[in-house]
Every structure is written in structure tokens, then in C-alpha cells.
Protein backbone atom coordinates (compact mmCIF):
# COMPACT_ATOMS: atom_id res chain seq x y z
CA UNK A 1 89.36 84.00 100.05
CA UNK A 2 90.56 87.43 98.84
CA UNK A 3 93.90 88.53 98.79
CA UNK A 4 93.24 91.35 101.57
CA UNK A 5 91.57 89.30 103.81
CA UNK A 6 94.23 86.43 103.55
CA UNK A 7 97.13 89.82 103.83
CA UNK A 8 94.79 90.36 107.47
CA UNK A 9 95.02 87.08 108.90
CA UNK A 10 98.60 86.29 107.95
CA UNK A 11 98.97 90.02 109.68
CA UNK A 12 97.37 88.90 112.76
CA UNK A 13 99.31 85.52 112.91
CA UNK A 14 102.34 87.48 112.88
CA UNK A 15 101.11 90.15 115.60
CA UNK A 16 100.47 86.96 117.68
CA UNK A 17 103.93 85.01 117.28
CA UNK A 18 105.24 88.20 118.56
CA UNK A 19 103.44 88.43 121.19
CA UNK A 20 104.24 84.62 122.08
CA UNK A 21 107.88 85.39 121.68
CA UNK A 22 107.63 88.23 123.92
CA UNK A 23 105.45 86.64 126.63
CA UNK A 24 107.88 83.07 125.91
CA UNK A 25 111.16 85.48 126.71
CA UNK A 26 109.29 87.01 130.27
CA UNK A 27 108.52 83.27 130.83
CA UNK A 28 111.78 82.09 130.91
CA UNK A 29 113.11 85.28 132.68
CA UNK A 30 110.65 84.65 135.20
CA UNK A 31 111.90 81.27 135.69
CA UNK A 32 115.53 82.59 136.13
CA UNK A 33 114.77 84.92 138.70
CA UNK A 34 113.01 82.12 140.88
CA UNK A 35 115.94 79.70 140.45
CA UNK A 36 118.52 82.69 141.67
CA UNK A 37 116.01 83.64 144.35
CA UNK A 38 116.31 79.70 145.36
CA UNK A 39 119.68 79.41 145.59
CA UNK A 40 119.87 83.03 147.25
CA UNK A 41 117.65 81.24 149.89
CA UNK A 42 119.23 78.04 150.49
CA UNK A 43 122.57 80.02 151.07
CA UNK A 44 121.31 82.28 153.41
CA UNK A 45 119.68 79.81 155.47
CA UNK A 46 123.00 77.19 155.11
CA UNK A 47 124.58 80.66 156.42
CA UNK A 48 122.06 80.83 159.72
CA UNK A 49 122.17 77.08 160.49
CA UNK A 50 126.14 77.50 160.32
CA UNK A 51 126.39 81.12 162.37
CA UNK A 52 123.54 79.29 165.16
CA UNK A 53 125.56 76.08 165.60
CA UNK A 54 128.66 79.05 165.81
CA UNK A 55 127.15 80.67 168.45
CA UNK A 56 125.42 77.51 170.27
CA UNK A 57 128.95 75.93 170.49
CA UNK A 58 129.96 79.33 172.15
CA UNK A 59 127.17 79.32 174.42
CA UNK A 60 127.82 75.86 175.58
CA UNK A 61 131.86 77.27 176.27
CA UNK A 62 131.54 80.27 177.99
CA UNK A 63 128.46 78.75 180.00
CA UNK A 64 130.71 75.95 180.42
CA UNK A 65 127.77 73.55 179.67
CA UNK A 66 128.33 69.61 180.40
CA UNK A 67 127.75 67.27 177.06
């Protein structure tokens, strides 16, 4: 093999571990952003269950609501 064609495919191997590295990084910042957006979730509904129980208990008090 020449030396220009050999120059060309190293070329294109390195255009393409770029583009790995690149696509890798969004990968993994993907994957951050759904483990956030899980534990943003699981707080907020932890929050709900907490305020409905709250406000059940309240019911049951000023409804005055035998056990």
C-alpha cells in the first residue's frame, strides 16, 4: 500500500475515534441526566405521598373521622 493511501485511512481512523469520543461523552451525559431526572422523581413523589398522608390525617381531624 502507498504511503498516501495508508496517510487516508489512518486519517479516517482518527476522524472516527473522534467521533466515538464525542458520541461516548453525549452517552454518558445522557445517562446523567436520566439518573438526576430519577432521583428528581422519586423525591417529588416521596414529597406527594408525605403532603397526602398530611392532609388525609387532617381530613380525618377536622371531619372528626372514627379509626
Amino acid at each position: 500500500m502507498n504511503n498516501s493511501r495508508l496517510r487516508r485511512k489512518e486519517g479516517k481512523a482518527k476522524k472516527a475515534l473522534e467521533v466515538y469520543d464525542k458520541v461516548n461523552k453525549k452517552a454518558m451525559d445522557l445517562y446523567d441526566n436520566y439518573g438526576q431526572i430519577a432521583g428528581l422523581v422519586a423525591y417529588t413523589i416521596q414529597a406527594m405521598v408525605e403532603q397526602d398522608e398530611a392532609l388525609g390525617q387532617e381530613f380525618d381531624t377536622k371531619l372528626d373521622v372514627p379509626e
